[in-house]
PDB file of N, CA and C in Angstrom:
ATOM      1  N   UNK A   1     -16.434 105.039 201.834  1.00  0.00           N
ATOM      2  CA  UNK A   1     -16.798 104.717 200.476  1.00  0.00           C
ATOM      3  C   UNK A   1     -16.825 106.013 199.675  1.00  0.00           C
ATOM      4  N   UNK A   2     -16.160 106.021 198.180  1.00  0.00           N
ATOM      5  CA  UNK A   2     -16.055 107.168 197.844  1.00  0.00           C
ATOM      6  C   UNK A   2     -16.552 107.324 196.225  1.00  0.00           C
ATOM      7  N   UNK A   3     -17.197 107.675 195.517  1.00  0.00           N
ATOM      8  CA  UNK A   3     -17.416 107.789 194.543  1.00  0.00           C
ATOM      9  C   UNK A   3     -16.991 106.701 193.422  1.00  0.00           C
ATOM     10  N   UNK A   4     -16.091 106.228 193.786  1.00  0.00           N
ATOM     11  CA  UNK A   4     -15.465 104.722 192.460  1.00  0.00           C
ATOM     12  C   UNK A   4     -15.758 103.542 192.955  1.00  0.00           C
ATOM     13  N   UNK A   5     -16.961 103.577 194.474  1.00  0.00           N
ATOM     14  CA  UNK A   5     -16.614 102.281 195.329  1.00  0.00           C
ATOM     15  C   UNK A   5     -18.382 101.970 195.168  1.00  0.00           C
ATOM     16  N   UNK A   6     -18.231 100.989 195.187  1.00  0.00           N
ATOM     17  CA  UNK A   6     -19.923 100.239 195.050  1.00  0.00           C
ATOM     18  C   UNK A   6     -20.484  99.586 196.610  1.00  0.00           C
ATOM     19  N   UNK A   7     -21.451  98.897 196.551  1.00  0.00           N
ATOM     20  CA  UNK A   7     -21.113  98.151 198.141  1.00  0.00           C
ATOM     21  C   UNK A   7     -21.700  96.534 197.447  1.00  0.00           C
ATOM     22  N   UNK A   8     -20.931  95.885 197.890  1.00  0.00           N
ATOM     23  CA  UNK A   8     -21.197  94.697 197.392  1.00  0.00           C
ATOM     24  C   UNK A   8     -22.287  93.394 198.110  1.00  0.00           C
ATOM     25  N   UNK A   9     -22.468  92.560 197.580  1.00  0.00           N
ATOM     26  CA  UNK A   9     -23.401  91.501 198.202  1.00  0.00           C
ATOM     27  C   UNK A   9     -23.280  91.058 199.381  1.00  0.00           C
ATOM     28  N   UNK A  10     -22.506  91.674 199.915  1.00  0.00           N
ATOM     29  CA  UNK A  10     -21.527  90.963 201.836  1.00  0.00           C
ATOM     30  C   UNK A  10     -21.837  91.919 202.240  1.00  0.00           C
ATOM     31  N   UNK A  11     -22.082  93.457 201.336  1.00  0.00           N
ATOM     32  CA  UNK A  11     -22.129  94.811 202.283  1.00  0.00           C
ATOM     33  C   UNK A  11     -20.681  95.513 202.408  1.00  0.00           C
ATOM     34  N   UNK A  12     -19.651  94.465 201.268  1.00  0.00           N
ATOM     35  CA  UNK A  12     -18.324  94.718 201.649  1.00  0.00           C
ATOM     36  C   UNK A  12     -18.298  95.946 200.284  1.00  0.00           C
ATOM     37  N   UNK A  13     -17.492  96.513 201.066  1.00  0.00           N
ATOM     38  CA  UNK A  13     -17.103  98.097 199.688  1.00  0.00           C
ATOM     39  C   UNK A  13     -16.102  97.527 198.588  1.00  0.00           C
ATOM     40  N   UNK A  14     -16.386  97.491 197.585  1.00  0.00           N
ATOM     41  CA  UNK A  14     -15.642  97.073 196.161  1.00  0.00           C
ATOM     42  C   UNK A  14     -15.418  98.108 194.700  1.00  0.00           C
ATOM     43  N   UNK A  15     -14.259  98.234 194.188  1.00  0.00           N
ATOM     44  CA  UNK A  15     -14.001  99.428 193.867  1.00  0.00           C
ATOM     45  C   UNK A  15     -14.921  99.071 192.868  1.00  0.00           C
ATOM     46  N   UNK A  16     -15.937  99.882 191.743  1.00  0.00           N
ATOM     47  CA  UNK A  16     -16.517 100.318 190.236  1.00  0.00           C
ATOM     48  C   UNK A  16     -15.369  99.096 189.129  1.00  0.00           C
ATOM     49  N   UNK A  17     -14.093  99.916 189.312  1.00  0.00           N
ATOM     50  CA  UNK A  17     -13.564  99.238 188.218  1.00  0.00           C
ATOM     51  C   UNK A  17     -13.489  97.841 188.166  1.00  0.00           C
ATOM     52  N   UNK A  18     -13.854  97.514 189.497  1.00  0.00           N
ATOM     53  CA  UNK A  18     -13.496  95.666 189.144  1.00  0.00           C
ATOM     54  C   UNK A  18     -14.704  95.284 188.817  1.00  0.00           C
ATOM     55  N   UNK A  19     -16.162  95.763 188.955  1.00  0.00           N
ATOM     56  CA  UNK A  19     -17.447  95.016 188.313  1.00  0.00           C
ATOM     57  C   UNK A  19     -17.968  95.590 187.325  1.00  0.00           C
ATOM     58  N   UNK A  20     -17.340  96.982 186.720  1.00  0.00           N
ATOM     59  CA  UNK A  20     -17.277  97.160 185.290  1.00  0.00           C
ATOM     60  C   UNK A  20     -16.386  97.280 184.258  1.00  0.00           C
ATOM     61  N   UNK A  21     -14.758  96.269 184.723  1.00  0.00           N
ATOM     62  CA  UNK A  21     -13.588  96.264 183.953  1.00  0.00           C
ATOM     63  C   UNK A  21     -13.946  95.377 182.844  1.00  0.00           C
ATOM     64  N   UNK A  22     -13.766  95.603 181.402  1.00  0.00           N
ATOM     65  CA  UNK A  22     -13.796  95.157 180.579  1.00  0.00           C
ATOM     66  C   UNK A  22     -12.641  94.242 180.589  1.00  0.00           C
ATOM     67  N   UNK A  23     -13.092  93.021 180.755  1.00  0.00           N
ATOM     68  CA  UNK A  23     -12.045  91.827 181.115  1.00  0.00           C
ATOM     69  C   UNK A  23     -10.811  91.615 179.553  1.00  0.00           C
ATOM     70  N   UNK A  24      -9.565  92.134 179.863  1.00  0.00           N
ATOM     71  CA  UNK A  24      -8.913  91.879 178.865  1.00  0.00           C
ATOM     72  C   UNK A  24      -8.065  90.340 178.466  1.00  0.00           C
ATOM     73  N   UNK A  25      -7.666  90.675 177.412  1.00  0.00           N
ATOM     74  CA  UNK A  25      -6.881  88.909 176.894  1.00  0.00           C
ATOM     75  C   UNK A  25      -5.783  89.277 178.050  1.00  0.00           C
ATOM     76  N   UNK A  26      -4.709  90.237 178.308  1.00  0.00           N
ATOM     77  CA  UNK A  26      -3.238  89.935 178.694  1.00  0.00           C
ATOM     78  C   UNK A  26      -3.553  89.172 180.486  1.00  0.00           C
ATOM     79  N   UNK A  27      -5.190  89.705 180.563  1.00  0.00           N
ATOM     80  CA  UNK A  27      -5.058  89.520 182.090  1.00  0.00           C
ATOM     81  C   UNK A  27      -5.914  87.764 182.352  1.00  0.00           C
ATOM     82  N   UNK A  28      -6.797  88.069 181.148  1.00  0.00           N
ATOM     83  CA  UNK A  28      -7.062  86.126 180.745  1.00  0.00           C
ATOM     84  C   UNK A  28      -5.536  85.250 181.112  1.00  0.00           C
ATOM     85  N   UNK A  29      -5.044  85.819 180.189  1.00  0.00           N
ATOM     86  CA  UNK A  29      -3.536  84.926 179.792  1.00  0.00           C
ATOM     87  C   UNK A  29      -2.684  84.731 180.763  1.00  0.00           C
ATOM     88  N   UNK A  30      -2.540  86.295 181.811  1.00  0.00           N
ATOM     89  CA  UNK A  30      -1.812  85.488 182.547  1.00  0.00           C
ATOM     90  C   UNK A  30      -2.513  85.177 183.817  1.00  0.00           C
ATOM     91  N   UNK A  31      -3.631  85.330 184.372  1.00  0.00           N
ATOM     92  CA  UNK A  31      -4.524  84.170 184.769  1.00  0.00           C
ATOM     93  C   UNK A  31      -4.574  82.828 184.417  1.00  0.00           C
ATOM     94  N   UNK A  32      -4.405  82.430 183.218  1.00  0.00           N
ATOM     95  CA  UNK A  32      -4.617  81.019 183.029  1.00  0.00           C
ATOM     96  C   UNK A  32      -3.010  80.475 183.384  1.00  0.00           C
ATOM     97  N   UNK A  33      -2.195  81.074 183.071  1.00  0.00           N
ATOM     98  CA  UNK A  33      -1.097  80.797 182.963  1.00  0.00           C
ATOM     99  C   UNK A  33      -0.944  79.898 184.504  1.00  0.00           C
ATOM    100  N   UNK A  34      -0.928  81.007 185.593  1.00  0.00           N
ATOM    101  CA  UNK A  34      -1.090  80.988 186.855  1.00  0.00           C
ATOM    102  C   UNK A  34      -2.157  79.948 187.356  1.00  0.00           C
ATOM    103  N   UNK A  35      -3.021  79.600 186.623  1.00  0.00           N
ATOM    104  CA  UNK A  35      -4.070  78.622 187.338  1.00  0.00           C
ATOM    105  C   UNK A  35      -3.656  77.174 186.595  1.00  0.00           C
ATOM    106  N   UNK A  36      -3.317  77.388 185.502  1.00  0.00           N
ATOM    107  CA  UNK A  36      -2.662  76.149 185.019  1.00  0.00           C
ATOM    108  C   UNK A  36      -1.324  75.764 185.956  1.00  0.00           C
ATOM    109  N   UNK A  37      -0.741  76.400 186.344  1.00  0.00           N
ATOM    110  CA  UNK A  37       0.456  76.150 187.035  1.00  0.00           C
ATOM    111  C   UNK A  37       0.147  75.225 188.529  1.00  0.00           C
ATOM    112  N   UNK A  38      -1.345  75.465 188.434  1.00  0.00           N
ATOM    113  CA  UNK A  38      -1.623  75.117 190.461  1.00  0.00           C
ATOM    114  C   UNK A  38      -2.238  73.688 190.269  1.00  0.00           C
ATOM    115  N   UNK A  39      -2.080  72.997 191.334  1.00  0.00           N
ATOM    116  CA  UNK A  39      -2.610  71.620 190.821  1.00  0.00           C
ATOM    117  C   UNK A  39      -3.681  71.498 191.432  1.00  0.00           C
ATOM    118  N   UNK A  40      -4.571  70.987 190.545  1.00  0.00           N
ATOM    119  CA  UNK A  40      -5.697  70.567 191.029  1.00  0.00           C
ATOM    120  C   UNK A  40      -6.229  69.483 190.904  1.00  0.00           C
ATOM    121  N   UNK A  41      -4.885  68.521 191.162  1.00  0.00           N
ATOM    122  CA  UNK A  41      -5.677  67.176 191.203  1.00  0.00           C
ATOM    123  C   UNK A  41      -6.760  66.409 192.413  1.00  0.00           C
ATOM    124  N   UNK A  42      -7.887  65.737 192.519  1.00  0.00           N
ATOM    125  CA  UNK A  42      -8.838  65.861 193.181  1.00  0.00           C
ATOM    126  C   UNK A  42      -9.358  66.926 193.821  1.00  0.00           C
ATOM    127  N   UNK A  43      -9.514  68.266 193.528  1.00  0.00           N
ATOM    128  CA  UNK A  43     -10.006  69.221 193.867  1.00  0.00           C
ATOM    129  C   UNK A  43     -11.917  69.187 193.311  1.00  0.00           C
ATOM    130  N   UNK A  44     -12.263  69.658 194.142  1.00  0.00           N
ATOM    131  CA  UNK A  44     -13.595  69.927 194.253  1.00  0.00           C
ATOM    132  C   UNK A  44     -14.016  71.010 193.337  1.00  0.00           C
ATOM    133  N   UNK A  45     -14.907  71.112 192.709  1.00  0.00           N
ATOM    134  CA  UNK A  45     -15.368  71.508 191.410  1.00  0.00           C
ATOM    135  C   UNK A  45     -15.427  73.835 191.623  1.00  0.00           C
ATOM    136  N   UNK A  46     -15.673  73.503 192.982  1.00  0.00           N
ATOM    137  CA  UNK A  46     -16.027  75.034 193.817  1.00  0.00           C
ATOM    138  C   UNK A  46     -14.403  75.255 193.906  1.00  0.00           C
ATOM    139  N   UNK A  47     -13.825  74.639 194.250  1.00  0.00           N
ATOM    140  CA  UNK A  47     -12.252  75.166 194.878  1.00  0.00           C
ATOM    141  C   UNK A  47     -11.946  75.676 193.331  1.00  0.00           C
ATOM    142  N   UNK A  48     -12.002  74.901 192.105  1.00  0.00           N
ATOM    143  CA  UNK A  48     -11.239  75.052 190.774  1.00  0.00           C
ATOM    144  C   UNK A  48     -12.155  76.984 190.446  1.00  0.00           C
ATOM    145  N   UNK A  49     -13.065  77.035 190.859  1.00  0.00           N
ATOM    146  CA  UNK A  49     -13.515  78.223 191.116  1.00  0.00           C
ATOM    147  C   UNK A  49     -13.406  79.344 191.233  1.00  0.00           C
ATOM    148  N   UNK A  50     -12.864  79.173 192.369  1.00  0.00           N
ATOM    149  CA  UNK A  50     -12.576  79.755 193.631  1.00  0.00           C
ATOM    150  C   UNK A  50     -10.986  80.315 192.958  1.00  0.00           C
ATOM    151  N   UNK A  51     -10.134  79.533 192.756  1.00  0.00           N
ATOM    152  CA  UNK A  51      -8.966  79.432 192.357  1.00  0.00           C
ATOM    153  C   UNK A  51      -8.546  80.008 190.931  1.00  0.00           C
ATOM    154  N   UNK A  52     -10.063  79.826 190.350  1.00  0.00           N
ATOM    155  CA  UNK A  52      -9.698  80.907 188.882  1.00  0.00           C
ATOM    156  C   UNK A  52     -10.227  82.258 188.922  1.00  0.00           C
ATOM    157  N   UNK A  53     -11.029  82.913 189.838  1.00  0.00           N
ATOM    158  CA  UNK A  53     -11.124  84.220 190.166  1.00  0.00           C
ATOM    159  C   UNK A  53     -10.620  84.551 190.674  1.00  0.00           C
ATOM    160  N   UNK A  54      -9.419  83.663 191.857  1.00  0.00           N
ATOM    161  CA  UNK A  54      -8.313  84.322 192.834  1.00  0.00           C
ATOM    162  C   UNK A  54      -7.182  84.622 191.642  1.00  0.00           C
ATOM    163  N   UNK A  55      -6.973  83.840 190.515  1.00  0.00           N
ATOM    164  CA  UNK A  55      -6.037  83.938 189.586  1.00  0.00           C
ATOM    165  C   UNK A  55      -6.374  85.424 188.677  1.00  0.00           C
ATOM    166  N   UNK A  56      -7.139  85.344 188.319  1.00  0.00           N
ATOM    167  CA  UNK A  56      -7.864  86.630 187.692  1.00  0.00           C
ATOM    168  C   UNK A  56      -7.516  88.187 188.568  1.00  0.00           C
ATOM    169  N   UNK A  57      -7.883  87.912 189.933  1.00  0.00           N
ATOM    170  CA  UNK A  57      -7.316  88.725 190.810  1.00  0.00           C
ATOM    171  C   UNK A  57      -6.295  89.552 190.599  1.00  0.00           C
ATOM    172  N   UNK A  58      -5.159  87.729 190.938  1.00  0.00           N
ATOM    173  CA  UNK A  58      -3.673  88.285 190.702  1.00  0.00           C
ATOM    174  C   UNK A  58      -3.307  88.828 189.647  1.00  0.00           C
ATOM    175  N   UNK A  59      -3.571  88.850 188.518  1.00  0.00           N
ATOM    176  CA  UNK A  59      -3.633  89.005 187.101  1.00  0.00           C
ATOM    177  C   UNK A  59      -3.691  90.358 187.521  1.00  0.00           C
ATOM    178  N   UNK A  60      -4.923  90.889 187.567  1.00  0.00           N
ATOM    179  CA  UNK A  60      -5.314  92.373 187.810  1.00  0.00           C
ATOM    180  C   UNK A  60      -4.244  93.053 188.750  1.00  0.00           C
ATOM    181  N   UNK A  61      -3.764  92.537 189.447  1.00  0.00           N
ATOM    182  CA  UNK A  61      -2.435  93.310 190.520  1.00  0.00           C
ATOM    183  C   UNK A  61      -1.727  93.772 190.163  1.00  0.00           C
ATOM    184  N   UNK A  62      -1.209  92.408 189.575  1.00  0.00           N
ATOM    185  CA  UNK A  62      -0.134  92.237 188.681  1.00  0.00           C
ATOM    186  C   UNK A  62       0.065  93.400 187.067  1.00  0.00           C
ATOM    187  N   UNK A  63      -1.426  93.777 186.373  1.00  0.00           N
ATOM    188  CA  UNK A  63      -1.293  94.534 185.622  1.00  0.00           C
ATOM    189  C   UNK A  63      -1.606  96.097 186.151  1.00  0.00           C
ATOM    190  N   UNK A  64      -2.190  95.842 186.677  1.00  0.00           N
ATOM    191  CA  UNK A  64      -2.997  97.454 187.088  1.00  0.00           C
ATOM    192  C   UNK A  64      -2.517  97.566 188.710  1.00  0.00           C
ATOM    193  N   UNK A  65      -1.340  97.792 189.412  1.00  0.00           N
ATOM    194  CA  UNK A  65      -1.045  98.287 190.465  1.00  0.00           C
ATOM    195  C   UNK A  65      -1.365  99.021 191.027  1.00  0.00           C
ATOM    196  N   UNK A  66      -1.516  98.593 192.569  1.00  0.00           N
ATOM    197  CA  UNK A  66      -1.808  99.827 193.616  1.00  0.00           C
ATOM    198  C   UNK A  66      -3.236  99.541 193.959  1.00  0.00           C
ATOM    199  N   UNK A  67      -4.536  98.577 193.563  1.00  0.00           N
ATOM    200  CA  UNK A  67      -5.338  98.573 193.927  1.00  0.00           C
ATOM    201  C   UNK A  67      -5.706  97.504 194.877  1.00  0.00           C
ATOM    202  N   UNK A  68      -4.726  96.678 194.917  1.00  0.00           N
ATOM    203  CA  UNK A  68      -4.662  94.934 195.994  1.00  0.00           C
ATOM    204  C   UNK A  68      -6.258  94.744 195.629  1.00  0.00           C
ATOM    205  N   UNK A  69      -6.704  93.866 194.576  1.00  0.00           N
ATOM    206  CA  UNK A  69      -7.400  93.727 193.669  1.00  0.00           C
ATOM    207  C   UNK A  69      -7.451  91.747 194.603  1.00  0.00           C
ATOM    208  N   UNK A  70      -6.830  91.552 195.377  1.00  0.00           N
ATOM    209  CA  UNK A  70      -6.735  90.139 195.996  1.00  0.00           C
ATOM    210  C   UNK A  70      -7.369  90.222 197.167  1.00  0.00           C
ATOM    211  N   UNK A  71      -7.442  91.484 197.707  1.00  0.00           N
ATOM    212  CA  UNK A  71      -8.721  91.400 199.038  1.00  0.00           C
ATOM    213  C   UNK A  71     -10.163  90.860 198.589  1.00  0.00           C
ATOM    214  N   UNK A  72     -10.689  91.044 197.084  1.00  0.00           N
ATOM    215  CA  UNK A  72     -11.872  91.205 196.381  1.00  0.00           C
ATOM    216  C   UNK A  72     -12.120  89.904 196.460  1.00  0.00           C
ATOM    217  N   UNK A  73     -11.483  88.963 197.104  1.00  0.00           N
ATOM    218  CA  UNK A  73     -11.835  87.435 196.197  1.00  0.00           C
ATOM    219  C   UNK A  73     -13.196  86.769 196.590  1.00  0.00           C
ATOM    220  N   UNK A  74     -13.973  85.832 196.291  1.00  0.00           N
ATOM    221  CA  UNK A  74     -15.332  85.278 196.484  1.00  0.00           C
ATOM    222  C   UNK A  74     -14.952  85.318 198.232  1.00  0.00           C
ATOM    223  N   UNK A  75     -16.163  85.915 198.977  1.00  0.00           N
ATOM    224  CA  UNK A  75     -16.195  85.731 200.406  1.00  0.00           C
ATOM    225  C   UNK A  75     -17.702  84.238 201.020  1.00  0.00           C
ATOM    226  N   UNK A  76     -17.636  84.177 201.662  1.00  0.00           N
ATOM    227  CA  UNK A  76     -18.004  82.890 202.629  1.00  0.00           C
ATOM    228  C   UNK A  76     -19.665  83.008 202.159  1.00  0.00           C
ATOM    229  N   UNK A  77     -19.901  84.007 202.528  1.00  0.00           N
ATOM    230  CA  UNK A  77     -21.532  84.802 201.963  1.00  0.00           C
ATOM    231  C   UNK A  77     -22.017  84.850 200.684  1.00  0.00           C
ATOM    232  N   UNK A  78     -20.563  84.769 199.536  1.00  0.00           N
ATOM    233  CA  UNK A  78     -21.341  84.664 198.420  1.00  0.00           C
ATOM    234  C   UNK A  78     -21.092  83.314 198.106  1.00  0.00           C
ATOM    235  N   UNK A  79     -19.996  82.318 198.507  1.00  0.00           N
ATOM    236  CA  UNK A  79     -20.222  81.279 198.355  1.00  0.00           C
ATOM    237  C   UNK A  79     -20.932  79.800 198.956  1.00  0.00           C
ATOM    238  N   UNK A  80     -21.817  80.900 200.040  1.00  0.00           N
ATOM    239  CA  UNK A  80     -22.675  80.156 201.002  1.00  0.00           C
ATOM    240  C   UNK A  80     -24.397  80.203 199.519  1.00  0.00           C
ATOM    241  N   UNK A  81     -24.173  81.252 198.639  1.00  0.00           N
ATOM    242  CA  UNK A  81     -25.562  81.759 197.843  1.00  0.00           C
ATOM    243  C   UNK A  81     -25.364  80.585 196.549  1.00  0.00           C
ATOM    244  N   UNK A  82     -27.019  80.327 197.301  1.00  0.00           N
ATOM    245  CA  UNK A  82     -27.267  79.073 196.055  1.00  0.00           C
ATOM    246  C   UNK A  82     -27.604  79.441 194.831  1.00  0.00           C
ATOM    247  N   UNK A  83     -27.994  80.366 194.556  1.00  0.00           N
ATOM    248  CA  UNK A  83     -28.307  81.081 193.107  1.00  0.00           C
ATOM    249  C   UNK A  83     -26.520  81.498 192.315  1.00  0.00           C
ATOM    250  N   UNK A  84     -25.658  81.873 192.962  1.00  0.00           N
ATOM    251  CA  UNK A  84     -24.365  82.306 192.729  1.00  0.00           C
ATOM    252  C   UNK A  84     -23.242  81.097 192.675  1.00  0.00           C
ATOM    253  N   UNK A  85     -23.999  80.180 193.549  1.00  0.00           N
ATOM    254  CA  UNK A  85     -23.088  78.410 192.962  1.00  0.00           C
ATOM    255  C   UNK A  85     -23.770  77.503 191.784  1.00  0.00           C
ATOM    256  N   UNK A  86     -24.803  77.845 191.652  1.00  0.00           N
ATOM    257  CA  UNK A  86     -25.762  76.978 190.583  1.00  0.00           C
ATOM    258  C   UNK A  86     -24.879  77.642 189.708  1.00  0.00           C
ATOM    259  N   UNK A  87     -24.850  79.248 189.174  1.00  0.00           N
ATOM    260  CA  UNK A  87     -24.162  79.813 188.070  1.00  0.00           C
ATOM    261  C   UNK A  87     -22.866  79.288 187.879  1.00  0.00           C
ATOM    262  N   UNK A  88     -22.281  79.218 188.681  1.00  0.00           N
ATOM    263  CA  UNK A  88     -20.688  79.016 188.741  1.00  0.00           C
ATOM    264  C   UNK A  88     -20.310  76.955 188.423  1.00  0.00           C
ATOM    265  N   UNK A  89     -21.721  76.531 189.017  1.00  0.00           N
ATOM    266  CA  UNK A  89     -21.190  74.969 188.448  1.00  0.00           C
ATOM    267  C   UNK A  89     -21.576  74.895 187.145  1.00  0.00           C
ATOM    268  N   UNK A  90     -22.219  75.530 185.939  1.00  0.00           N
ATOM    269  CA  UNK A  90     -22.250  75.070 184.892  1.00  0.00           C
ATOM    270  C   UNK A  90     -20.919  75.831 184.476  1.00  0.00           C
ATOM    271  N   UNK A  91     -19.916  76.709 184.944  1.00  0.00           N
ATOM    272  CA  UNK A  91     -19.109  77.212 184.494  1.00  0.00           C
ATOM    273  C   UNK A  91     -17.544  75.828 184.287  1.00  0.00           C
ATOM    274  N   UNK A  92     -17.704  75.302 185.304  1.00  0.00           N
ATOM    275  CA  UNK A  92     -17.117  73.646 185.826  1.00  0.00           C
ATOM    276  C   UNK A  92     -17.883  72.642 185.034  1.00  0.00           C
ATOM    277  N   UNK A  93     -18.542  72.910 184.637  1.00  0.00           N
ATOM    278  CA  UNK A  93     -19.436  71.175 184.129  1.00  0.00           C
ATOM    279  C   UNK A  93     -18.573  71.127 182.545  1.00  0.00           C
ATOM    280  N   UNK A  94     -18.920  72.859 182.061  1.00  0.00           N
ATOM    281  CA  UNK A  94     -19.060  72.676 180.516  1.00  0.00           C
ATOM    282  C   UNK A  94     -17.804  73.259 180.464  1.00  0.00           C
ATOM    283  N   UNK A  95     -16.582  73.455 181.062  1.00  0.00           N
ATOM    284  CA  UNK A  95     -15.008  73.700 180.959  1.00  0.00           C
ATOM    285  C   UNK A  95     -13.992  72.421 180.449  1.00  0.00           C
ATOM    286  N   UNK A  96     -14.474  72.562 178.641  1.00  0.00           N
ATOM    287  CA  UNK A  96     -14.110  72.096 178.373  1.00  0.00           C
ATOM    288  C   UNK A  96     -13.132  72.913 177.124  1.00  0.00           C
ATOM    289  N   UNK A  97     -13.188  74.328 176.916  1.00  0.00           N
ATOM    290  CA  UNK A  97     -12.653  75.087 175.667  1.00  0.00           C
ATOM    291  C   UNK A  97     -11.180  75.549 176.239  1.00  0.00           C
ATOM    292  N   UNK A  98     -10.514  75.033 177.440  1.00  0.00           N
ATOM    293  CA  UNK A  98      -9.485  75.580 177.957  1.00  0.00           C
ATOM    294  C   UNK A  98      -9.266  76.450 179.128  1.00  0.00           C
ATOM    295  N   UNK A  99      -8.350  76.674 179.649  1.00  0.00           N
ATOM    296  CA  UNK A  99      -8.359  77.319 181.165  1.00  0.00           C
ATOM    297  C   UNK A  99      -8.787  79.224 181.082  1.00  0.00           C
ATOM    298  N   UNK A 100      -8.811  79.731 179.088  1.00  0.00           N
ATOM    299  CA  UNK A 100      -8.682  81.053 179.091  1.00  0.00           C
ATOM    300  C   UNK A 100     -10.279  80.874 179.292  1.00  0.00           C
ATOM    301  N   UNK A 101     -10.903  80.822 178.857  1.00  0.00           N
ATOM    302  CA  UNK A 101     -12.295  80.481 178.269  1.00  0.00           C
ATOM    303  C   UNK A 101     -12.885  80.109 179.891  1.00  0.00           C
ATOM    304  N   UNK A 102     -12.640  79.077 180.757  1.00  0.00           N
ATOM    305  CA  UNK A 102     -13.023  78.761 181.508  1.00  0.00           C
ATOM    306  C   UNK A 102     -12.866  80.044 182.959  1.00  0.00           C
ATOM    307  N   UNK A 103     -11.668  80.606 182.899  1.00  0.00           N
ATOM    308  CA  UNK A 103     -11.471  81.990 183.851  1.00  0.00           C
ATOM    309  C   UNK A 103     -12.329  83.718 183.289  1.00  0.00           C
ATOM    310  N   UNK A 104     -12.189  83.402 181.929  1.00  0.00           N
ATOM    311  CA  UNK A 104     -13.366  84.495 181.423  1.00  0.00           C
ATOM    312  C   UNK A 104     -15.017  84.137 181.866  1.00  0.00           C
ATOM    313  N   UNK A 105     -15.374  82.937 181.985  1.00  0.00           N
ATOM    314  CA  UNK A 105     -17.035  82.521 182.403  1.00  0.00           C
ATOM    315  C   UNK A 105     -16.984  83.008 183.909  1.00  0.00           C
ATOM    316  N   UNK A 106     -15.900  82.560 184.738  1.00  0.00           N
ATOM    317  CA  UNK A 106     -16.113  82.524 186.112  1.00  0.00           C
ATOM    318  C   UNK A 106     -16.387  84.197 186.295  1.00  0.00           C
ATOM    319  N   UNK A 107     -15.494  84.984 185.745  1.00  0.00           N
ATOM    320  CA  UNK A 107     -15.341  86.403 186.505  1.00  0.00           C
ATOM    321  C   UNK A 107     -16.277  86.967 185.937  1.00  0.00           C
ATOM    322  N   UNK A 108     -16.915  86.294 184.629  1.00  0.00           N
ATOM    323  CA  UNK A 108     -18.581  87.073 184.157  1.00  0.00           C
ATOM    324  C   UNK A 108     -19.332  86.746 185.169  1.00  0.00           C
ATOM    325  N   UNK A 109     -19.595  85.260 185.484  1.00  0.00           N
ATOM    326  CA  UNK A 109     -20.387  85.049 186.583  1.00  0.00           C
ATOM    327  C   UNK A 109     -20.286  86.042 187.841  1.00  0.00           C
ATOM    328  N   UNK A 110     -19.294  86.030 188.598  1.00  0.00           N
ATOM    329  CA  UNK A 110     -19.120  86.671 189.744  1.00  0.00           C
ATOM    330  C   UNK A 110     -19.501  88.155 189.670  1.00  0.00           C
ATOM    331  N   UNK A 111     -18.645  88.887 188.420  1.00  0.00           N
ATOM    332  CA  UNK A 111     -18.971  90.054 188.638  1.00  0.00           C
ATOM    333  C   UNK A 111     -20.548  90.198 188.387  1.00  0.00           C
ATOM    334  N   UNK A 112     -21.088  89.820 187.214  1.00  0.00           N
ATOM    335  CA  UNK A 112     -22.263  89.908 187.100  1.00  0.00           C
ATOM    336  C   UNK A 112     -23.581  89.713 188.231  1.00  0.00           C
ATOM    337  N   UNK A 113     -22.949  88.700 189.425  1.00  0.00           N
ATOM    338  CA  UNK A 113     -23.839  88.313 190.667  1.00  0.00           C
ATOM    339  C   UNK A 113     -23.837  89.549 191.260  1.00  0.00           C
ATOM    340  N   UNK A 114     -22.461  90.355 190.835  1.00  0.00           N
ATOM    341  CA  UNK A 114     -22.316  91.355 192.563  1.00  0.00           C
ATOM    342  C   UNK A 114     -23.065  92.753 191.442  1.00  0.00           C
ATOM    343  N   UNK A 115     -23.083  92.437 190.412  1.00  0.00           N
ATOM    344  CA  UNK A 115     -23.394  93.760 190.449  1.00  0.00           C
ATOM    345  C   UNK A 115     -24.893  93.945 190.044  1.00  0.00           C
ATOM    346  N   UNK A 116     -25.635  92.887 190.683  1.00  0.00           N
ATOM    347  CA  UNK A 116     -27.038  92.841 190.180  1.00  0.00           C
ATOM    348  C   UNK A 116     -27.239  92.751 192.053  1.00  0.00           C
ATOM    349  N   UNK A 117     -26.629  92.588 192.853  1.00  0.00           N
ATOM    350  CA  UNK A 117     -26.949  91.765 194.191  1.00  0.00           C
ATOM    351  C   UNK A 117     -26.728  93.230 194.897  1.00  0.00           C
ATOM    352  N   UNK A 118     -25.751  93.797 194.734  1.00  0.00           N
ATOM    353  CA  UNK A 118     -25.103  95.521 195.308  1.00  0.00           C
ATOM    354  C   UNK A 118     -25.646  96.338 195.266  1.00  0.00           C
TER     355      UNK A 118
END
């Protein structure tokens, strides 16, 4: 662990920039783009989740190279934490302003869990 790296709620090492990146529109956009593309018909409210911070991820790869920003994704431990799924289902209940809007709540949620939990 080296000076840009935090330790996260698993104990897992996570770089600074991903729980204090000022979440931009190009990486909203093409996050949604990408999560709109995946189907989620009868999917479970946690998977649609799950699936828009893995999108957000890719987004980040995809703009900012070289950091594999897709190892980071929600692990078993934080989605076993009932305080960190309560947050994340009103993010699903009230997703109703669109898929940009709905992937900007999730990655506030998440980052905000890890970096109060780290």
């Amino acid at each position: 662990m080296d000076e840009d790296d935090v330790l996260g709620p698993d104990h897992s090492v996570m770089p600074k920039f991903l729980l204090e990146h000022e979440v931009s529109v190009p990486e909203i956009a093409l996050a949604a783009v990408s999560f709109e593309d995946c189907s989620l018909d009868g999917s479970v409210p946690l998977d649609r989740v799950v699936l828009a911070y893995d999108c957000w991820l890719e987004a980040l790869d995809a703009l900012h190279p070289g950091h594999d920003f897709r190892r980071f994704g929600l692990s078993d431990l934080e989605l076993s934490d009932d305080d960190l799924l309560g947050r994340l289902l009103s993010t699903v209940l009230f997703d109703d302003d669109g898929s940009c809007r709905f992937i900007r709540s999730v990655v506030a949620v998440v980052n905000g869990y890890r970096t109060h939990r780290g």
